[in-house]
C-alpha atoms as a PDB file:
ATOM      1  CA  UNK A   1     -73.507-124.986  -5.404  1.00  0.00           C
ATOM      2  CA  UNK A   2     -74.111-129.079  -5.832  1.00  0.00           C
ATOM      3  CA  UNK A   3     -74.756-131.180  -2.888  1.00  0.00           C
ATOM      4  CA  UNK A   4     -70.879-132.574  -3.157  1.00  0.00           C
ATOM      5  CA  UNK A   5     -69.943-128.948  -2.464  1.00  0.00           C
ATOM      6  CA  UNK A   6     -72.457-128.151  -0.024  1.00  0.00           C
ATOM      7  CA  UNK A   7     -71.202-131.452   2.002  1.00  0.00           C
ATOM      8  CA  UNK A   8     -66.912-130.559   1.737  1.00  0.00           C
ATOM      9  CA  UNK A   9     -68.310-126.840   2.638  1.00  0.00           C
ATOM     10  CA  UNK A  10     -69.918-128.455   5.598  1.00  0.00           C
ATOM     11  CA  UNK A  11     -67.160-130.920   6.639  1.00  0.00           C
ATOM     12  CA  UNK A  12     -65.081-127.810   6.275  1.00  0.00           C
ATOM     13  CA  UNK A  13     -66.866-126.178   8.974  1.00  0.00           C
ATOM     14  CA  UNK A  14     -67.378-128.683  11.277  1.00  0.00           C
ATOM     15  CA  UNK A  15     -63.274-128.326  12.847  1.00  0.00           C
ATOM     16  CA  UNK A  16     -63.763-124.810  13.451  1.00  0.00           C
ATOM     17  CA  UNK A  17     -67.208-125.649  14.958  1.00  0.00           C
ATOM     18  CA  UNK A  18     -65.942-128.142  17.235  1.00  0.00           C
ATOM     19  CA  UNK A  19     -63.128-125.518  18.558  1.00  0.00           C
ATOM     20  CA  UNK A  20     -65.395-122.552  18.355  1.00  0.00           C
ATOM     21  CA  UNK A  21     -68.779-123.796  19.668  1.00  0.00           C
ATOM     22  CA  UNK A  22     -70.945-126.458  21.449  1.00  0.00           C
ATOM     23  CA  UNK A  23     -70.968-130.183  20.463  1.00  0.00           C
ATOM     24  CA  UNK A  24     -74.692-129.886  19.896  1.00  0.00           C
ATOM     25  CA  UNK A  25     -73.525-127.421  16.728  1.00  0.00           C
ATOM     26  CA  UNK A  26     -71.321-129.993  15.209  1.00  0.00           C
ATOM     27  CA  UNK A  27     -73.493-132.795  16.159  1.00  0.00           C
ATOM     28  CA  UNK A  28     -76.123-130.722  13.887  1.00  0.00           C
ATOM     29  CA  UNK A  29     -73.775-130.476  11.064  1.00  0.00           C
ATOM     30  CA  UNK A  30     -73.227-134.208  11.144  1.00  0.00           C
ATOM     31  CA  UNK A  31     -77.026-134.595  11.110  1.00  0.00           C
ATOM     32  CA  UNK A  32     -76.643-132.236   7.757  1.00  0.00           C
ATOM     33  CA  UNK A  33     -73.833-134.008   5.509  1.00  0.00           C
ATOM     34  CA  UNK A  34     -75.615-137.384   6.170  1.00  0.00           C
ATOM     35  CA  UNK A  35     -78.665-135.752   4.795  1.00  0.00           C
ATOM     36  CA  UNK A  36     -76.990-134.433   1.944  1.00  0.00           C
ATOM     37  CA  UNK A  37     -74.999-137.095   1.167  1.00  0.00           C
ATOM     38  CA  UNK A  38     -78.750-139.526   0.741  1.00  0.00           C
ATOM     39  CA  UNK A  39     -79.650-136.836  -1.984  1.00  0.00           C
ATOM     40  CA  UNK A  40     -76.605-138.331  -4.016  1.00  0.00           C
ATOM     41  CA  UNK A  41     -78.173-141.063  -6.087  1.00  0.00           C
ATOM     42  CA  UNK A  42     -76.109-144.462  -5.012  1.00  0.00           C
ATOM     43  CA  UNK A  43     -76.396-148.159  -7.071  1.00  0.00           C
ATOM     44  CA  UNK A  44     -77.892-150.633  -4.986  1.00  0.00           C
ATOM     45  CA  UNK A  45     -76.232-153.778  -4.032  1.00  0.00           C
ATOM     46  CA  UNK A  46     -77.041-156.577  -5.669  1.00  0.00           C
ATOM     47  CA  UNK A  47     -77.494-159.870  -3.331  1.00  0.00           C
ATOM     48  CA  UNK A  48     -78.797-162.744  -5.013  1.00  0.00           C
ATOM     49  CA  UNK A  49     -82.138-162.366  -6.222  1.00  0.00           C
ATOM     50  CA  UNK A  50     -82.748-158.854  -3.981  1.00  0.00           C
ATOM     51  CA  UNK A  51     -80.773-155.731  -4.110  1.00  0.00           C
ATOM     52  CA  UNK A  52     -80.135-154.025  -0.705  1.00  0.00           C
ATOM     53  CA  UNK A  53     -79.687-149.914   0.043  1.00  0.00           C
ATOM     54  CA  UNK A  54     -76.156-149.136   0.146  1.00  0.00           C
ATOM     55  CA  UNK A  55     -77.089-147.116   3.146  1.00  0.00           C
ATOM     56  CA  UNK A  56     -78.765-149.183   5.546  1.00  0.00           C
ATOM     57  CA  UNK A  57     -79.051-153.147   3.890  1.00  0.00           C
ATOM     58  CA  UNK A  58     -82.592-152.501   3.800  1.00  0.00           C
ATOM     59  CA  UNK A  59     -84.096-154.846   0.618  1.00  0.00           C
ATOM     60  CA  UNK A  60     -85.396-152.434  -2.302  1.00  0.00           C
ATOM     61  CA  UNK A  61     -87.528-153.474  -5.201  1.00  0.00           C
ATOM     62  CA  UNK A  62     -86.445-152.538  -8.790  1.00  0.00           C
ATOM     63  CA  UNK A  63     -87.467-149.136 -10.036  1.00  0.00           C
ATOM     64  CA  UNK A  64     -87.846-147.383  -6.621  1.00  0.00           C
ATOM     65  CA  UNK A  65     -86.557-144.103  -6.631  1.00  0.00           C
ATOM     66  CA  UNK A  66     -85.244-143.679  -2.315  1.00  0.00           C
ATOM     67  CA  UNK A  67     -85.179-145.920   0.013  1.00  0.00           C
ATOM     68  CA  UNK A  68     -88.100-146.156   2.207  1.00  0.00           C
ATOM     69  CA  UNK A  69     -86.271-147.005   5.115  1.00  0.00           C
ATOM     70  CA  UNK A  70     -83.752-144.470   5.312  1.00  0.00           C
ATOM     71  CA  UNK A  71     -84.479-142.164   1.883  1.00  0.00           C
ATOM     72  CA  UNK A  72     -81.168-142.931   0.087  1.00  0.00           C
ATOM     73  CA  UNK A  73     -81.086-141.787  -3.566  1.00  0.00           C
ATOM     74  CA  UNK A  74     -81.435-144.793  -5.684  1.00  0.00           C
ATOM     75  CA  UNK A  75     -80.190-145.134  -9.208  1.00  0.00           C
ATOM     76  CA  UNK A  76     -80.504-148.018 -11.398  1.00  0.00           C
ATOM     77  CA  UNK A  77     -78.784-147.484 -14.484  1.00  0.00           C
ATOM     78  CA  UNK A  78     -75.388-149.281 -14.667  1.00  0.00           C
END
């Protein structure tokens, strides 16, 4: 299974969770996909002479691999 599939899976699961169980379940699935979904390498954004995380704005320097303010996948390639 890839992470994309794991996350739909998960999404997936969450409306019968929300029927079927306590919030604190589907709160913990939420907690999940938004994990998952940082393991999914993302371009930063470029902004001027600094690129940002596409996840939190946070200013990354060229090269790094995750963000070290939230751990977002970084790829640099283009």
């Amino acid at each position: 299974m890839t992470t994309q599939e794991a996350i739909e899976t998960l999404k997936l699961m969450q409306g019968q969770i929300e029927w079927d169980y306590p919030m604190e379940y589907a709160a913990a699935v939420d907690m999940a996909v938004d994990a998952l979904q940082k393991h999914i390498p993302r371009k930063p954004i470029p902004d001027g002479y600094k690129d940002k995380c596409p996840a939190c704005g946070l200013i990354v320097k060229f090269g790094e691999h995750y963000c070290k303010g939230c751990g977002q996948k970084l790829r640099w390639d283009e």
